[in-house]
C-alpha atoms as a PDB file:
ATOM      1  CA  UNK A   1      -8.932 -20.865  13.703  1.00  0.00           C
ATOM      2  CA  UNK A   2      -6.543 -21.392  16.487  1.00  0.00           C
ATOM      3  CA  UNK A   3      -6.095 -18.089  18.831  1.00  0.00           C
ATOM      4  CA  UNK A   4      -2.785 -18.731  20.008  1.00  0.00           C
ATOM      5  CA  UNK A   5      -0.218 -17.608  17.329  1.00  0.00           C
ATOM      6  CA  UNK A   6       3.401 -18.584  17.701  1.00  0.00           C
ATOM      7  CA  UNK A   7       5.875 -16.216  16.010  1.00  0.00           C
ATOM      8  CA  UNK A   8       8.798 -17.313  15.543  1.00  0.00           C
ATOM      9  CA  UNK A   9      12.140 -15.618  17.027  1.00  0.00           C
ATOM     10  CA  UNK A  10      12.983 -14.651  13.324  1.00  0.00           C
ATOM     11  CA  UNK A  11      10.323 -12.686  12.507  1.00  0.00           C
ATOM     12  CA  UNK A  12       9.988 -11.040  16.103  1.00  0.00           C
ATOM     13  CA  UNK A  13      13.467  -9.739  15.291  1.00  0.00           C
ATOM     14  CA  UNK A  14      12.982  -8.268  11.672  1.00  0.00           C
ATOM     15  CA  UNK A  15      10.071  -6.745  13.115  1.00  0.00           C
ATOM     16  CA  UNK A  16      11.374  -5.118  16.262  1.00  0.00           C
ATOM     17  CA  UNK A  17      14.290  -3.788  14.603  1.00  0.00           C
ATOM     18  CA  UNK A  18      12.223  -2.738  11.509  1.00  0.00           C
ATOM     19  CA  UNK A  19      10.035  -0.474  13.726  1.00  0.00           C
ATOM     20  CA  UNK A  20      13.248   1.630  13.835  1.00  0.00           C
ATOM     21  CA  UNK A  21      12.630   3.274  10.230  1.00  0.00           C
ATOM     22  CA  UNK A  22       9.808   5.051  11.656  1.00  0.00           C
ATOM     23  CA  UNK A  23      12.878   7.269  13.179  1.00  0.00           C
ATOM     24  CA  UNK A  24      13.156   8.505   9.620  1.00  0.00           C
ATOM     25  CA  UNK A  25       9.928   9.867   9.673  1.00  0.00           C
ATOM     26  CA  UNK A  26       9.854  11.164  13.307  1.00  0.00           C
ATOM     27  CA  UNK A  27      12.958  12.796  12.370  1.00  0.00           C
ATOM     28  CA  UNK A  28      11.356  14.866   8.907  1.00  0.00           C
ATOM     29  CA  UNK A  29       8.238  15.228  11.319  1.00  0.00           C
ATOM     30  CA  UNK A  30       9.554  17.038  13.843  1.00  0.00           C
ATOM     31  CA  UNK A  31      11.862  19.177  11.632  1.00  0.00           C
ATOM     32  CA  UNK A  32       8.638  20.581  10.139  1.00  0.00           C
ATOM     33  CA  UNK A  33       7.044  21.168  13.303  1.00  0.00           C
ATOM     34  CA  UNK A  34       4.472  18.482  12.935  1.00  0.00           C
ATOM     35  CA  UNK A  35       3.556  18.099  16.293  1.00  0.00           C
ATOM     36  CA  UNK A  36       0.723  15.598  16.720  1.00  0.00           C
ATOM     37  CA  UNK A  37       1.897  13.444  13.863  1.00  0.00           C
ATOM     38  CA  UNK A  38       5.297  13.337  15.496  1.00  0.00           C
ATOM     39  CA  UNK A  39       3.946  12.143  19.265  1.00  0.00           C
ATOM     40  CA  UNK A  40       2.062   9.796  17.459  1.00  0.00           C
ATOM     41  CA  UNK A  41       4.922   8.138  15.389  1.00  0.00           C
ATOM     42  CA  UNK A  42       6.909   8.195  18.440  1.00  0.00           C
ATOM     43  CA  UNK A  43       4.151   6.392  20.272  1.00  0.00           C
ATOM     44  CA  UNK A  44       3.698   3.936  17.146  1.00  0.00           C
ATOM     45  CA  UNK A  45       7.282   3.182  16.990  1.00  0.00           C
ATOM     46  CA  UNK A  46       7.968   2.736  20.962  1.00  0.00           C
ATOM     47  CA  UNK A  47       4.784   0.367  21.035  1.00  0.00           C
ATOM     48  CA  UNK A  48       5.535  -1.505  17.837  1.00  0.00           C
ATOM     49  CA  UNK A  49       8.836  -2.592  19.387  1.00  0.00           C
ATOM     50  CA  UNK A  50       7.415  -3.764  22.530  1.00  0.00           C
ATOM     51  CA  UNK A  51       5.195  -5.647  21.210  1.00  0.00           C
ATOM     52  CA  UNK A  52       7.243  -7.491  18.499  1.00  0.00           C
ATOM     53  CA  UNK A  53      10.053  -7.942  21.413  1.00  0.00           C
ATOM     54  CA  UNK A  54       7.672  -9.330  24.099  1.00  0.00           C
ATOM     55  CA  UNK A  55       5.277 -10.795  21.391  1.00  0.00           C
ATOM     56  CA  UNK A  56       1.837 -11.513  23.262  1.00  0.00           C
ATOM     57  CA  UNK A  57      -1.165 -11.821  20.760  1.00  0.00           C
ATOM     58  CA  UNK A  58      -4.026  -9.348  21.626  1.00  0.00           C
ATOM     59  CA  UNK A  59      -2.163  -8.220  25.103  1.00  0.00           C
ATOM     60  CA  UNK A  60      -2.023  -4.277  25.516  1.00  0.00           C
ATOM     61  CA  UNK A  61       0.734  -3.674  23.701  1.00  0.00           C
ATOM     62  CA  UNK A  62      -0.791  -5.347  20.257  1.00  0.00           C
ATOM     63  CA  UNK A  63      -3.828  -2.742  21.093  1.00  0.00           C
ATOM     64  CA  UNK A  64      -1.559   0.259  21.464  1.00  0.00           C
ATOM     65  CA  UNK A  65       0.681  -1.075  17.915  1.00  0.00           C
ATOM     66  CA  UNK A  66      -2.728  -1.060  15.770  1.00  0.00           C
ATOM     67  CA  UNK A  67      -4.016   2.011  17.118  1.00  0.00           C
ATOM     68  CA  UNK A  68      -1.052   4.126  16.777  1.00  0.00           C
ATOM     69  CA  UNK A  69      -0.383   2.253  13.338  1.00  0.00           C
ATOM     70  CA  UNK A  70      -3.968   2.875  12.428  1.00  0.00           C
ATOM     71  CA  UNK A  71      -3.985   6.396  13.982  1.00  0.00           C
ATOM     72  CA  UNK A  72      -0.838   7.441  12.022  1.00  0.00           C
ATOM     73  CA  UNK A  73      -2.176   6.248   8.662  1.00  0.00           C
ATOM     74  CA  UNK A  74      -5.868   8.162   9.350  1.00  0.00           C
ATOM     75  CA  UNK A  75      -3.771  11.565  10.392  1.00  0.00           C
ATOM     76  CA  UNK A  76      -1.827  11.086   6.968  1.00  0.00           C
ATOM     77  CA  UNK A  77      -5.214  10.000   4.750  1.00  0.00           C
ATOM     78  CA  UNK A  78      -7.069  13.300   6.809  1.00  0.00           C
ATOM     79  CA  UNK A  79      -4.533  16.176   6.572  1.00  0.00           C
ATOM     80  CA  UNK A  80      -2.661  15.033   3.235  1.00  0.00           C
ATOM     81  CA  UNK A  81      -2.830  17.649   0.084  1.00  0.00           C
ATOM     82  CA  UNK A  82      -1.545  14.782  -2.301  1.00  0.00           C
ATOM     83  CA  UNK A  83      -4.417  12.953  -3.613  1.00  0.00           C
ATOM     84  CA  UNK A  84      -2.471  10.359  -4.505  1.00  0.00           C
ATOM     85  CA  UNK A  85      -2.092   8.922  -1.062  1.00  0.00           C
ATOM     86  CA  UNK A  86      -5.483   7.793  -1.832  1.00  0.00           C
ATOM     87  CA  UNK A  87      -4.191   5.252  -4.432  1.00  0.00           C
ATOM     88  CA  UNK A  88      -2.199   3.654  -0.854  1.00  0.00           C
ATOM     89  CA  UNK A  89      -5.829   3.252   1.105  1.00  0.00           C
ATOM     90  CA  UNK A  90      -6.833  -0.436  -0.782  1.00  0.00           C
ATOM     91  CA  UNK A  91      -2.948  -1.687  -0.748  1.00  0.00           C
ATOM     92  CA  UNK A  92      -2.913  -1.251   2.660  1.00  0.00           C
ATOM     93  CA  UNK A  93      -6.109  -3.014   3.026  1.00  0.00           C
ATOM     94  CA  UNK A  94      -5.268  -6.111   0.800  1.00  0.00           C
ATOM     95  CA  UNK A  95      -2.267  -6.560   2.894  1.00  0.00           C
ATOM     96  CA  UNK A  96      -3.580  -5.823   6.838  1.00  0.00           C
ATOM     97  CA  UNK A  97      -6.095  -8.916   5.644  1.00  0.00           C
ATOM     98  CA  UNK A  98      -4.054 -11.057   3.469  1.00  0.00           C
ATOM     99  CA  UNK A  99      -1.758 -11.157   6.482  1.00  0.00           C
ATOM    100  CA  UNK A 100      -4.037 -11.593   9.281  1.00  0.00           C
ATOM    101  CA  UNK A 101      -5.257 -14.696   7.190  1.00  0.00           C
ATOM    102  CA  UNK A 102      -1.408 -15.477   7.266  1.00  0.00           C
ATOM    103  CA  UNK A 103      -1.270 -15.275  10.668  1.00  0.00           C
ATOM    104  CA  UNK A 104      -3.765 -16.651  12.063  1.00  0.00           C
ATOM    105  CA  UNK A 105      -3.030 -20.411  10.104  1.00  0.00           C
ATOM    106  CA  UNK A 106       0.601 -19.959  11.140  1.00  0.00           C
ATOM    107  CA  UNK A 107       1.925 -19.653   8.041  1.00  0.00           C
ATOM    108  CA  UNK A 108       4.741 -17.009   8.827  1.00  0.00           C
ATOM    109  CA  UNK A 109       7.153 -16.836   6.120  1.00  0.00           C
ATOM    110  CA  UNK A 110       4.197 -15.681   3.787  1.00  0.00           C
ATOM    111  CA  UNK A 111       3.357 -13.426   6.891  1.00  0.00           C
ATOM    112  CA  UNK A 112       6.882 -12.353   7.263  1.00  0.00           C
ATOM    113  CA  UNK A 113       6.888 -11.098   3.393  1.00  0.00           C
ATOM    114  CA  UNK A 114       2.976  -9.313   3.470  1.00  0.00           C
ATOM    115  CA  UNK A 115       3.830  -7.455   6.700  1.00  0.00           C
ATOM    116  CA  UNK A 116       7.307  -6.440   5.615  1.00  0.00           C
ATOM    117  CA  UNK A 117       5.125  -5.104   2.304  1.00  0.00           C
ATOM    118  CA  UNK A 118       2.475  -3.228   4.267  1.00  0.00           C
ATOM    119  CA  UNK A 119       4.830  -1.638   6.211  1.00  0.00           C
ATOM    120  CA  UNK A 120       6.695  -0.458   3.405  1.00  0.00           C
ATOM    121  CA  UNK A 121       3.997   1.268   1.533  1.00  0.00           C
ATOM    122  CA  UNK A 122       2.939   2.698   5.184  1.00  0.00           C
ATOM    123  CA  UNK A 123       6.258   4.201   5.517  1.00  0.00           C
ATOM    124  CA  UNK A 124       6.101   5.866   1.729  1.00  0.00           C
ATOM    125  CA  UNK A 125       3.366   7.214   3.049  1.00  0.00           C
ATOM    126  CA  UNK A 126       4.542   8.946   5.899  1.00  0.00           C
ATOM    127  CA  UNK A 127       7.164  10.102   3.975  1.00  0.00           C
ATOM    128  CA  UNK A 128       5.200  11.410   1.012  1.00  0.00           C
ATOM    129  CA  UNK A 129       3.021  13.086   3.749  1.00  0.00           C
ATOM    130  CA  UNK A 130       6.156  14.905   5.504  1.00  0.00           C
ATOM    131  CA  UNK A 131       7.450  15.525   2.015  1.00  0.00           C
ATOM    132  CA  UNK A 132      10.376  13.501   1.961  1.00  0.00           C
ATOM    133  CA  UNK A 133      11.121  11.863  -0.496  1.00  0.00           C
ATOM    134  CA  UNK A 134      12.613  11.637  -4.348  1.00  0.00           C
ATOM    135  CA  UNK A 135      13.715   8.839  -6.966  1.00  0.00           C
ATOM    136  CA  UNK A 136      16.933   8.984  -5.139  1.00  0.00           C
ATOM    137  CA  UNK A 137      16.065   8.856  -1.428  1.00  0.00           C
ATOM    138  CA  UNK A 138      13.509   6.299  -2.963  1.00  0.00           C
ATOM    139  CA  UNK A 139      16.167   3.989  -4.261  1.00  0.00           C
ATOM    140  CA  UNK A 140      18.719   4.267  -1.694  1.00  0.00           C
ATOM    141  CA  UNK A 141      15.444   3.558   1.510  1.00  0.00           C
ATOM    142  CA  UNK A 142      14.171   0.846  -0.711  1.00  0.00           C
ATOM    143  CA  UNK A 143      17.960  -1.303  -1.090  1.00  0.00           C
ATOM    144  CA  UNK A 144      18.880  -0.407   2.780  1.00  0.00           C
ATOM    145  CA  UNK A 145      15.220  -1.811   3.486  1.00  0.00           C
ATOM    146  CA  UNK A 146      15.183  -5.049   1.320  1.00  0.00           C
ATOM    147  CA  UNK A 147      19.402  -5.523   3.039  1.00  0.00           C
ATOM    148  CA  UNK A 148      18.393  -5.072   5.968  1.00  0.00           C
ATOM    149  CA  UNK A 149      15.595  -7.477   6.147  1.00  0.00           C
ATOM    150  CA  UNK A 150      17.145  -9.944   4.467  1.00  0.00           C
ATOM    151  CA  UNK A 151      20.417  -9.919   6.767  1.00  0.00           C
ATOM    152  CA  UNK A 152      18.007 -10.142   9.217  1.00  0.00           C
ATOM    153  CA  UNK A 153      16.435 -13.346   8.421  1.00  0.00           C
ATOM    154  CA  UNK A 154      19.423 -14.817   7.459  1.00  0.00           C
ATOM    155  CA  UNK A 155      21.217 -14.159  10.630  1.00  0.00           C
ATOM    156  CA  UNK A 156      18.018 -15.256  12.945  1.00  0.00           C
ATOM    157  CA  UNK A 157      16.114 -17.552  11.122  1.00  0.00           C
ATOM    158  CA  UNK A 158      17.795 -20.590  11.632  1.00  0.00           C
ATOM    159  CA  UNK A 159      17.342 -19.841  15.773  1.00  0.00           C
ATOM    160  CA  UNK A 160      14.468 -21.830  15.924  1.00  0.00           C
ATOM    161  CA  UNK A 161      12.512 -20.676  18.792  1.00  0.00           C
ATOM    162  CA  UNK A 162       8.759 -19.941  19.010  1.00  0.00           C
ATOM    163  CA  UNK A 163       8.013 -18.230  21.822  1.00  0.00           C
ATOM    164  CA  UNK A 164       4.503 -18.801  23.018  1.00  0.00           C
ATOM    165  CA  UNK A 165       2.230 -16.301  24.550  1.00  0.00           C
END
């Protein structure tokens, strides 16, 4: 398999700007006093945006992304009292590998789709774990989220540049 990976601008976009839902959280997080969890989502969110806007495969800021991504899903899966965040655990799993696999043979509009997935479930998660959330909340996140992406890659996916690490 090829080590360097070439993401395209499109999908460096949707994801840089995507990182900004995890303000939702960060917001319920700190209402409820929630300290660690909420330096942690902070961290996640400031380091998932620097690396998706200067996009270097396996430079520091990847590192820092996946383990304050990985940290943040391991203080929900520790401290949660709903069992059914348990249900999320092999989801999560299917998708972190399905789109590495993605990745790593270029193929990034199948990437684009399974990361835009696993990121959704992680941020049910954090919201199920900070306790916010209902059917409505659920519907209105859910049509902003699908929107939003998809104005995204409208608007940037026919700039075709690949930046290359």
């Amino acid at each position: 398999m090829n080590n360097i990976i070439y993401f395209p601008y499109y999908t460096r976009v949707i994801f840089s700007i995507g990182s900004l839902w995890m303000l939702i959280p960060i917001y319920y997080s700190y209402n409820n006093n929630n300290v660690i969890f909420n330096f942690n989502l902070i961290f996640n969110m400031f380091f998932s945006i620097l690396y998706w806007v200067f996009n270097n495969h396996n430079n520091l800021f990847n590192y820092l992304d996946k383990f304050f991504s990985t940290s943040t899903l391991t203080i929900i899966i520790y401290n949660t009292d709903n069992y059914i965040m348990y249900l999320f655990i092999p989801f999560l799993y299917f998708f972190i590998y399905n789109g590495r696999k993605l990745m790593l043979n270029n193929k990034y509009e199948e990437h684009l789709i399974i990361h835009l997935i696993f990121r959704y479930i992680a941020f049910w998660q954090c919201c199920i774990y900070l306790k916010h959330y209902n059917f409505h909340i659920f519907k209105i996140y859910t049509n902003i989220y699908i929107l939003s992406n998809y104005i995204l890659y409208k608007i940037f996916k026919n700039k075709n540049i690949y930046l290359i690490k």
